[in-house]
Protein backbone atom coordinates (compact mmCIF):
# COMPACT_ATOMS: atom_id res chain seq x y z
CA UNK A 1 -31.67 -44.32 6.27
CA UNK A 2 -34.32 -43.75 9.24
CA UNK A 3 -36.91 -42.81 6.32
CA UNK A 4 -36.41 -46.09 4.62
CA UNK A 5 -36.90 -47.85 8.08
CA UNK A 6 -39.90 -46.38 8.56
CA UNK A 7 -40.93 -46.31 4.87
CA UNK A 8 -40.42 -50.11 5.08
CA UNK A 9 -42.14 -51.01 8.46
CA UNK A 10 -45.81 -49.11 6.80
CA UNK A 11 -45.41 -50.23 3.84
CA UNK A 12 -45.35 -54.07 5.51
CA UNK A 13 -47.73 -53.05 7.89
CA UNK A 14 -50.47 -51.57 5.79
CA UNK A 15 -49.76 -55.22 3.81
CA UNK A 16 -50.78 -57.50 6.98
CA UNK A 17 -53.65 -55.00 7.46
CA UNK A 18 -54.43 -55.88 4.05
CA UNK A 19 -53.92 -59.68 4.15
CA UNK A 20 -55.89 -59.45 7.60
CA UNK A 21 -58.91 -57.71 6.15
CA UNK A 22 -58.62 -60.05 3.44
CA UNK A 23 -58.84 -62.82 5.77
CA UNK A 24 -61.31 -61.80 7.73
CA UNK A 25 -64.18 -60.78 4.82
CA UNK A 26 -62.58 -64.97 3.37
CA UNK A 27 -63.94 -66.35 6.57
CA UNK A 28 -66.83 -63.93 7.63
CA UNK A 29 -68.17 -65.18 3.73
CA UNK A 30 -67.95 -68.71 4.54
CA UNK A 31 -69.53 -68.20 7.66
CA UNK A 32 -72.37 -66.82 5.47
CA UNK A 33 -72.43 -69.48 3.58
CA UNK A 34 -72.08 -72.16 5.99
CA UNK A 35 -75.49 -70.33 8.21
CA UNK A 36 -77.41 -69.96 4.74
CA UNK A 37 -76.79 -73.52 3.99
CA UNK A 38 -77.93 -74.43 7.39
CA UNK A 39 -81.22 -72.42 7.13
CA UNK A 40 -81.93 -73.78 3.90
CA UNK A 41 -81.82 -77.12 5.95
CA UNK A 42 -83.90 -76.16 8.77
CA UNK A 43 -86.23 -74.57 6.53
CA UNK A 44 -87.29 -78.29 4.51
CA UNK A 45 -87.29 -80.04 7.64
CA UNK A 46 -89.72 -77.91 9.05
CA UNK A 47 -91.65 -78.32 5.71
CA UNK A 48 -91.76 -81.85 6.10
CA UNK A 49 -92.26 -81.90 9.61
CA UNK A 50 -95.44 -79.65 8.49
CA UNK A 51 -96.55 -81.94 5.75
CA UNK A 52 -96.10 -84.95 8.26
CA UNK A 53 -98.25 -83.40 10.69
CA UNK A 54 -100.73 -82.35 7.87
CA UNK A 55 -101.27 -85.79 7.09
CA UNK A 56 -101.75 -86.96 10.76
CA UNK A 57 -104.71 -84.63 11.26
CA UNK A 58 -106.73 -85.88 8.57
CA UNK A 59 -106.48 -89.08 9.22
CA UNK A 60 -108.19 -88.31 12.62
């Protein structure tokens, strides 16, 4: 009875271990995501704060 106790609380264990990994590589993707997105961003406004500048010069 002891062995199905035990049996029980690693088999639900290793299952929230699971779910928590699971979780975590869920968020830590979005994350990702969210930062790439966000680069992408910073990356065309410095393009166009380049072009603006660009076109400031020559018409000094």
């Amino acid at each position: 009875m002891v062995t199905r106790h035990v049996h029980f609380f690693l088999a639900k264990t290793y299952t929230n271990l699971s779910m928590q990994k699971r979780e975590k590589a869920q968020e830590d993707y979005y994350v990702k995501k969210h930062e790439k997105e966000q680069l992408a961003a910073l990356r065309e406004s410095l393009k166009k704060s380049k072009e603006q500048l660009s076109e400031l010069e020559q018409k000094m």
